[in-house]
N, C-alpha and C. Protein backbone atom coordinates (compact mmCIF):
# COMPACT_ATOMS: atom_id res chain seq x y z
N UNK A 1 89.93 98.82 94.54
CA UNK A 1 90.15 97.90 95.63
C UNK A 1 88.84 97.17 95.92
N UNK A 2 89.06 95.93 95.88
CA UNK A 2 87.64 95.17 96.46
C UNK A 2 87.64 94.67 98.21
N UNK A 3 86.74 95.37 98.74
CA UNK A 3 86.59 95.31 100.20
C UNK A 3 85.43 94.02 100.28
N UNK A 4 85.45 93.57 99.56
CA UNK A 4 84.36 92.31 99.73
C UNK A 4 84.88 91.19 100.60
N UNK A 5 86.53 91.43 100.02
CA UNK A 5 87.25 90.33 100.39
C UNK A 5 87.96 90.53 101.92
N UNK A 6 88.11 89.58 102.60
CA UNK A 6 88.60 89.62 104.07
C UNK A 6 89.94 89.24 103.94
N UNK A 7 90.51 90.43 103.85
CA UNK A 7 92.28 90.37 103.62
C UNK A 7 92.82 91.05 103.92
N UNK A 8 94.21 90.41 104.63
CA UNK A 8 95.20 91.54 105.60
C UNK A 8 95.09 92.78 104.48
N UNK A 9 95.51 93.09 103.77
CA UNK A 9 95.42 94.09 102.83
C UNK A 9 94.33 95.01 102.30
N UNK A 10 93.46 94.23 102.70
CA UNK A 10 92.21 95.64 102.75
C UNK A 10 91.49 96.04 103.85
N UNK A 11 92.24 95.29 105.37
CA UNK A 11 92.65 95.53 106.82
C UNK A 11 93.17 96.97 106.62
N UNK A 12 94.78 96.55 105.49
CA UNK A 12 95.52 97.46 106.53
C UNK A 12 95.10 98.89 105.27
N UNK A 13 94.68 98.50 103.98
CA UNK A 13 94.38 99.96 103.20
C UNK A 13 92.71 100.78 104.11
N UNK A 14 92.02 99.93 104.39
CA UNK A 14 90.91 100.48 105.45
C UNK A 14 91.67 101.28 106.63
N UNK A 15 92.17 100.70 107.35
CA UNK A 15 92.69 101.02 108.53
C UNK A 15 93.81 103.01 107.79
N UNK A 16 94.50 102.78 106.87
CA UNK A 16 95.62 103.93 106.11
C UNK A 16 94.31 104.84 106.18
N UNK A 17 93.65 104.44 105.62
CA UNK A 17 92.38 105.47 104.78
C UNK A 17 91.60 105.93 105.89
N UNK A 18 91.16 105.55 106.49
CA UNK A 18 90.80 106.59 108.30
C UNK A 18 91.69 107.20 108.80
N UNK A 19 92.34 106.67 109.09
CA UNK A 19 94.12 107.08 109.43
C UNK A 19 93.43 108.88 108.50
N UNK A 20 94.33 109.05 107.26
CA UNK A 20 94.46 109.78 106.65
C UNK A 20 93.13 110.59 106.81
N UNK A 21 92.23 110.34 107.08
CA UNK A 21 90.69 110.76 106.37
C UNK A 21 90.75 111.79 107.74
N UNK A 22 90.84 111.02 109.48
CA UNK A 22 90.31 111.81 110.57
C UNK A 22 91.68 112.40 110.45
N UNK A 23 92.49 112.46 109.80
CA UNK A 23 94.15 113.30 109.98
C UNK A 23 94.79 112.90 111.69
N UNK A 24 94.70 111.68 112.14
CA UNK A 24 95.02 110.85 113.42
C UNK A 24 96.27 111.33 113.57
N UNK A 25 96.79 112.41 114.36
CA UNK A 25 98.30 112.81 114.94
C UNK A 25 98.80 111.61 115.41
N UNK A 26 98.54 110.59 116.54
CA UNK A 26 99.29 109.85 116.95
C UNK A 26 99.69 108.34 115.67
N UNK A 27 100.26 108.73 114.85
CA UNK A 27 99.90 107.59 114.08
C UNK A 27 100.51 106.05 114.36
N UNK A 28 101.14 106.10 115.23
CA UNK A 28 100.92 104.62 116.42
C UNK A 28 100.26 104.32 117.24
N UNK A 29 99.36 104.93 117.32
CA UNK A 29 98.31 104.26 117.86
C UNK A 29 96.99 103.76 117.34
N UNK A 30 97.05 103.64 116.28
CA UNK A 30 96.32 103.15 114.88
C UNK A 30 97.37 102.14 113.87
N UNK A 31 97.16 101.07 113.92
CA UNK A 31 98.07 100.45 113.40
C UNK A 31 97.40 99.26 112.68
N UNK A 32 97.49 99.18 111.28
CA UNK A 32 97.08 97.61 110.71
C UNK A 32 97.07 96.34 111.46
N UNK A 33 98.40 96.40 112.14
CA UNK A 33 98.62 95.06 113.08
C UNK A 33 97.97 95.08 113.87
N UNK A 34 97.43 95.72 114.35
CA UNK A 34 95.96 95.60 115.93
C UNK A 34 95.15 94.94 115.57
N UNK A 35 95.01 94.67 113.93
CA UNK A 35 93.61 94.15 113.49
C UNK A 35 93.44 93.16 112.99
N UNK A 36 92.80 92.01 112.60
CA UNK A 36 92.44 91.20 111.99
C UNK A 36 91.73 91.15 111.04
N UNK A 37 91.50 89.92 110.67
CA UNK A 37 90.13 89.55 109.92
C UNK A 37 88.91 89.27 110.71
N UNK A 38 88.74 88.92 111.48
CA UNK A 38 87.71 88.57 112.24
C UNK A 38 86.83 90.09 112.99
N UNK A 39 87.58 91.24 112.89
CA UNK A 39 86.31 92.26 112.99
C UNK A 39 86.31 93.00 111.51
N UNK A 40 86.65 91.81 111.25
CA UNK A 40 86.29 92.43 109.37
C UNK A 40 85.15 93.66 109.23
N UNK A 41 84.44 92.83 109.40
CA UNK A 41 82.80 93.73 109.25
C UNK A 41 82.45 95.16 109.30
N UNK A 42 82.78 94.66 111.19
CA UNK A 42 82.70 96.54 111.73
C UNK A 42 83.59 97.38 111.19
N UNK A 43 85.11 97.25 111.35
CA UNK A 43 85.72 97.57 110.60
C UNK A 43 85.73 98.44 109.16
N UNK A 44 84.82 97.71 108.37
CA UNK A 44 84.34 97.71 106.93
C UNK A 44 83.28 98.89 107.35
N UNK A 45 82.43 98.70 108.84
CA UNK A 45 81.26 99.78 108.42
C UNK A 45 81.81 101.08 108.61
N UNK A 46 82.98 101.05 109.64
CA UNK A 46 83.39 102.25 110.16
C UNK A 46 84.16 103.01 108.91
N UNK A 47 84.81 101.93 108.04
CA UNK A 47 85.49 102.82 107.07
C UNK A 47 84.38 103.38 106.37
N UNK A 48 83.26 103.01 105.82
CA UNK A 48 82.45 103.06 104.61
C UNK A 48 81.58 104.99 105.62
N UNK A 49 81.63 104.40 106.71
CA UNK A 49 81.22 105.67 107.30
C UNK A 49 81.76 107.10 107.53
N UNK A 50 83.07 106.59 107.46
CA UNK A 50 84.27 107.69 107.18
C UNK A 50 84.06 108.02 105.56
N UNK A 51 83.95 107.27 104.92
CA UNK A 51 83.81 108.05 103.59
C UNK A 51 83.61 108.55 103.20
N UNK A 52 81.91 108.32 103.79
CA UNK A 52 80.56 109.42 103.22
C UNK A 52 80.65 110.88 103.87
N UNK A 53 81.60 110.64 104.92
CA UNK A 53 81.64 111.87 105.30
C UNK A 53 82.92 113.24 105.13
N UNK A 54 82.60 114.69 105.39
CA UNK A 54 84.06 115.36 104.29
C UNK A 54 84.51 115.89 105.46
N UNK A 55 83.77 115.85 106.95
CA UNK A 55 84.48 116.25 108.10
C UNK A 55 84.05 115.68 109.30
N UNK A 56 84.52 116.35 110.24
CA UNK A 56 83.92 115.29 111.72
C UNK A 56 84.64 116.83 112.47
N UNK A 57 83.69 116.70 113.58
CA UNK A 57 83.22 116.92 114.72
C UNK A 57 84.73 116.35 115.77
N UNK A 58 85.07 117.36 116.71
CA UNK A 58 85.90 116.37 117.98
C UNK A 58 85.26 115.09 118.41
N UNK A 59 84.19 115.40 118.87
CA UNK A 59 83.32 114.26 119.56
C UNK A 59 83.17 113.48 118.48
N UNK A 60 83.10 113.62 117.23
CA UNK A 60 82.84 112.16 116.50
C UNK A 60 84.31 111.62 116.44
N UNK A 61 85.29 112.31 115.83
CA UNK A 61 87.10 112.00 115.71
C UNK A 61 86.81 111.00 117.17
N UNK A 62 86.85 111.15 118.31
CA UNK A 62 86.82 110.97 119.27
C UNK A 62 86.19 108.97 119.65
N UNK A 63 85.01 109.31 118.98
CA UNK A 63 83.78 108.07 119.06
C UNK A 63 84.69 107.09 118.09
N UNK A 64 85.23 107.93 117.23
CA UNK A 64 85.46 106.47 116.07
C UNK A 64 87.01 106.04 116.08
N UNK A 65 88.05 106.97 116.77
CA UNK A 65 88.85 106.46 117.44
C UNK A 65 88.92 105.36 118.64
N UNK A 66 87.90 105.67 119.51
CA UNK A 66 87.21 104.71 120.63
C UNK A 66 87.29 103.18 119.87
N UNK A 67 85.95 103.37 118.87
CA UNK A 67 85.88 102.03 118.47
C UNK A 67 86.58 101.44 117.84
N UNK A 68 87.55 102.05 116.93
CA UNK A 68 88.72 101.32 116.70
C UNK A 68 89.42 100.81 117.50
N UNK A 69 89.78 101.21 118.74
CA UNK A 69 90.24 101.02 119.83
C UNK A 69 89.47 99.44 120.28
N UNK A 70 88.28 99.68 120.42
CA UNK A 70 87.40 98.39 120.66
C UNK A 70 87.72 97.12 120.06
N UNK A 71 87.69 97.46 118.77
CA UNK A 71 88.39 96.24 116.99
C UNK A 71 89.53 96.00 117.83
N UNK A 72 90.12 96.05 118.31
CA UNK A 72 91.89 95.92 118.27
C UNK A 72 92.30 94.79 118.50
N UNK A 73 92.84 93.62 118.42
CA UNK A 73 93.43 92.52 118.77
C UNK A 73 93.33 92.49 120.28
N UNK A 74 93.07 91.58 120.90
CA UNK A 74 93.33 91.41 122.24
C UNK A 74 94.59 90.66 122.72
C-alpha cells in the first residue's frame, strides 16, 4: 500500500489498521467516514506510530483514541 498518496482509501485502510492494532471494542466510534483528506498527515503519523509499536498501555489506547477523536470531521 502506498501511504504517500492522500486517498479515501488509505484514510480508511489507516484508520482499519489502528482499529485492529489498539483492538478498539466500540468499533463505531472509529469510522473511515469521520475522516478526510485534509488531516491526512497527522493521521499518517498516528498510524506510523501505532506500528512501531507491539502494545500500549490504557493511558496510551486512551491518548490516541482522543486524538483521533480530534482528526474527526467537524
Amino acid at each position: 500500500m502506498d501511504l504517500s498518496q492522500k486517498t479515501v482509501e488509505n484514510v480508511e485502510y489507516m484508520i482499519e489498521t489502528i482499529k485492529d492494532k489498539l483492538r478498539v471494542l466500540n468499533l463505531g466510534a472509529i469510522k473511515p467516514s469521520h475522516f478526510d483528506e485534509e488531516m491526512y498527515e497527522e493521521l499518517k503519523e498516528i498510524y506510523e506510530m501505532v506500528q512501531r509499536k507491539n502494545s500500549f498501555s490504557p493511558n496510551e489506547m486512551q491518548a490516541l483514541v482522543e486524538e483521533l477523536g480530534n482528526l474527526r470531521k467537524k
